[in-house]
C-alpha atoms as a PDB file:
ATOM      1  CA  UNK A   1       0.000   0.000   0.000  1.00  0.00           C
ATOM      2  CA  UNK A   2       1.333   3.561  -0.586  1.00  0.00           C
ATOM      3  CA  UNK A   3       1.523   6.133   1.986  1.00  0.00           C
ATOM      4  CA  UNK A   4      -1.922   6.889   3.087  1.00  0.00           C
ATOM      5  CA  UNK A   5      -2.969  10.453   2.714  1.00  0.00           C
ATOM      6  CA  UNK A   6      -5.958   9.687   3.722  1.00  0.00           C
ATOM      7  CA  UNK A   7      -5.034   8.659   7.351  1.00  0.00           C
ATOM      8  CA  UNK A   8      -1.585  10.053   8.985  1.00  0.00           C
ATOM      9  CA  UNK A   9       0.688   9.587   6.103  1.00  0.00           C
ATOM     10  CA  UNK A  10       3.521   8.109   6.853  1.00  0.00           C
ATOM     11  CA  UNK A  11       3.080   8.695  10.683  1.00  0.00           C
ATOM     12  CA  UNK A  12       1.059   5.621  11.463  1.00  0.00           C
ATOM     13  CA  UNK A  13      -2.699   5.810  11.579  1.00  0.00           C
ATOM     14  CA  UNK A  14      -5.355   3.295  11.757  1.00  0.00           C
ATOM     15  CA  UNK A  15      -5.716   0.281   9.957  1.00  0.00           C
ATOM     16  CA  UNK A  16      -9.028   0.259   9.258  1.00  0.00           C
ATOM     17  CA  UNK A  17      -8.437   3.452   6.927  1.00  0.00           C
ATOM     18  CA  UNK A  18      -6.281   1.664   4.726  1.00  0.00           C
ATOM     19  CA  UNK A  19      -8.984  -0.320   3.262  1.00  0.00           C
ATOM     20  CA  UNK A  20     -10.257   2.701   2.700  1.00  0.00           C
ATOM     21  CA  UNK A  21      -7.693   4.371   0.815  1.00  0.00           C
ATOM     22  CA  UNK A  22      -7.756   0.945  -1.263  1.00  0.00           C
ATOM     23  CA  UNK A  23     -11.351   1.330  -1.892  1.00  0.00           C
ATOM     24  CA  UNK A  24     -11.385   5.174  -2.678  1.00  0.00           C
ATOM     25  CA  UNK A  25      -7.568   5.585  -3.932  1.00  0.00           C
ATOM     26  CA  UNK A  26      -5.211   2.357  -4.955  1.00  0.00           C
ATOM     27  CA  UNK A  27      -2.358   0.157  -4.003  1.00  0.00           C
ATOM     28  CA  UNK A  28       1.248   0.144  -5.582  1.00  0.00           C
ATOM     29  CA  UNK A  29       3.965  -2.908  -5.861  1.00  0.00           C
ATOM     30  CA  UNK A  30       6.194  -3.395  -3.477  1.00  0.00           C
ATOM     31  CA  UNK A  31       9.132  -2.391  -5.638  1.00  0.00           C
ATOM     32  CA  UNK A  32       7.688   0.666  -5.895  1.00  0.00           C
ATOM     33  CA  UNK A  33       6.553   1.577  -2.130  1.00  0.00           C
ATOM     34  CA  UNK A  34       8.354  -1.204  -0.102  1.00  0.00           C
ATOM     35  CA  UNK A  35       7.424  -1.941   3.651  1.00  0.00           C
ATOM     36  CA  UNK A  36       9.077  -0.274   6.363  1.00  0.00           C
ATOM     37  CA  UNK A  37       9.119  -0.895   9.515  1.00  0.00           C
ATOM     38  CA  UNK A  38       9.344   3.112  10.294  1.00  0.00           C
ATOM     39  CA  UNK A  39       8.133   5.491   8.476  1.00  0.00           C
ATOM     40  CA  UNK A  40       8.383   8.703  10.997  1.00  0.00           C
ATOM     41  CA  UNK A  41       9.583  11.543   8.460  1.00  0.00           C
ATOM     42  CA  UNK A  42       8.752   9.864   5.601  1.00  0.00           C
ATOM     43  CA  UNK A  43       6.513  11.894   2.697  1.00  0.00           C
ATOM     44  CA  UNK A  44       3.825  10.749   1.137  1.00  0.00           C
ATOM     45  CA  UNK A  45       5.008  12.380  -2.214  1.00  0.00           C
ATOM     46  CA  UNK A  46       7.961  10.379  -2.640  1.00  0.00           C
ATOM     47  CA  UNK A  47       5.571   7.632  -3.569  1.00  0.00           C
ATOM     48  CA  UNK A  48       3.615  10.003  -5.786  1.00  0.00           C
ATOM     49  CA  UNK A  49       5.170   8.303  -8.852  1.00  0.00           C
ATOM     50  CA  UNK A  50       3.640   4.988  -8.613  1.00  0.00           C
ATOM     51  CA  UNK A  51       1.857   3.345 -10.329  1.00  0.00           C
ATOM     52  CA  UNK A  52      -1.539   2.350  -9.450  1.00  0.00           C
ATOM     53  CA  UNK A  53      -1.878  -1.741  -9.649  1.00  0.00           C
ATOM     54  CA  UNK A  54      -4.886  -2.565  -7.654  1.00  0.00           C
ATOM     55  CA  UNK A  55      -7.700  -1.713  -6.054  1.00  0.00           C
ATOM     56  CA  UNK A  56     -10.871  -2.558  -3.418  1.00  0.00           C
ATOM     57  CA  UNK A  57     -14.270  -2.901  -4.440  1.00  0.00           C
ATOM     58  CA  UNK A  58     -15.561  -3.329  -1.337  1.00  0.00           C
ATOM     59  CA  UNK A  59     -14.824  -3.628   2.197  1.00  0.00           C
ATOM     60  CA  UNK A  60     -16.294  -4.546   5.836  1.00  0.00           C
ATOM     61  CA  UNK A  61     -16.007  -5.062   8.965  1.00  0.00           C
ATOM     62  CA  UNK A  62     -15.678  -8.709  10.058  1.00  0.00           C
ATOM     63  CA  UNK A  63     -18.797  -9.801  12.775  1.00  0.00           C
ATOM     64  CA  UNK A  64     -20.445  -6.583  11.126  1.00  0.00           C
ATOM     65  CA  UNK A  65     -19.425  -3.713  13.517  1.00  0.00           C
ATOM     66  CA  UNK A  66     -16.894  -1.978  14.924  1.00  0.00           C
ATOM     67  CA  UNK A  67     -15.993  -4.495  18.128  1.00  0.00           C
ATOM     68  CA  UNK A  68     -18.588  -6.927  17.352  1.00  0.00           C
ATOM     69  CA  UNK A  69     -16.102  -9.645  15.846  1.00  0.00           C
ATOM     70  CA  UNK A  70     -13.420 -12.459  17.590  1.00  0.00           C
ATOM     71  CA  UNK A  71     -10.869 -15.041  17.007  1.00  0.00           C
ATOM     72  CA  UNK A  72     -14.043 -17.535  15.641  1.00  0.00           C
ATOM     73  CA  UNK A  73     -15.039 -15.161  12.598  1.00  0.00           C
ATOM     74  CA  UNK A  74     -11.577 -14.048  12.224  1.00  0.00           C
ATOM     75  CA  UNK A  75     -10.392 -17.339  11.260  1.00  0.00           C
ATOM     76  CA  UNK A  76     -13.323 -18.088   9.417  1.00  0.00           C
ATOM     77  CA  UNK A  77     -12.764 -14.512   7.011  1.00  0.00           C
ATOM     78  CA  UNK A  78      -9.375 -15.740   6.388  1.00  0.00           C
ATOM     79  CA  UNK A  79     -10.493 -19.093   5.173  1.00  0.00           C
ATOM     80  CA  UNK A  80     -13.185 -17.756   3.059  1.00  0.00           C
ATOM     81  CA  UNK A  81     -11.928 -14.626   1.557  1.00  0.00           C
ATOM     82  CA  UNK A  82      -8.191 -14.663   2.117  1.00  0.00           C
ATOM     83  CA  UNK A  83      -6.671 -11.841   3.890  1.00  0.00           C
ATOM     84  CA  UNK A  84      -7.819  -9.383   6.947  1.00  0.00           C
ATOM     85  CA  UNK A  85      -6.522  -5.642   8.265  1.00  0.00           C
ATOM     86  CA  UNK A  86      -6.095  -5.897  11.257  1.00  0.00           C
ATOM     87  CA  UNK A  87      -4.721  -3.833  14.414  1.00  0.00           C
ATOM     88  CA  UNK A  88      -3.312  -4.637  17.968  1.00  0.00           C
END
């Protein structure tokens, strides 16, 4: 995922507004915007130059609502649909 502008940038932020960056903006390779570990004084526009690749159609929250899921459905999303965002 690029640096979300729609969130805190490269300062961190919350999870759950990086599907929707996905959904409203788009993601990048890796070779383009690789993962870092820490991104403190990082700028979003020195990812400005790539390339969009992908993008959400749709997202949710797993159990429905904020709070309202656990391990149980968690497991179960992954084994249905492949991949969750989560937080800690």
């Amino acid at each position: 995922m690029t640096c979300n502008y729609m969130n805190e940038g490269c300062e961190g932020g919350w999870p759950h507004f990086n599907v929707f960056l996905a959904e409203n903006g788009h993601l990048v390779t890796e070779e383009c915007a690789p993962y870092q570990s820490a991104t403190r004084g990082d700028k979003c526009s020195n990812y400005a130059k790539c390339d969009p690749v992908s993008k959400i159609k749709k997202s949710y929250l797993v159990g429905g609502g904020w709070g309202a899921t656990s391990e149980k459905k968690m497991m179960k999303e992954i084994l249905r649909n492949g991949p969750i965002n989560g937080d800690f």
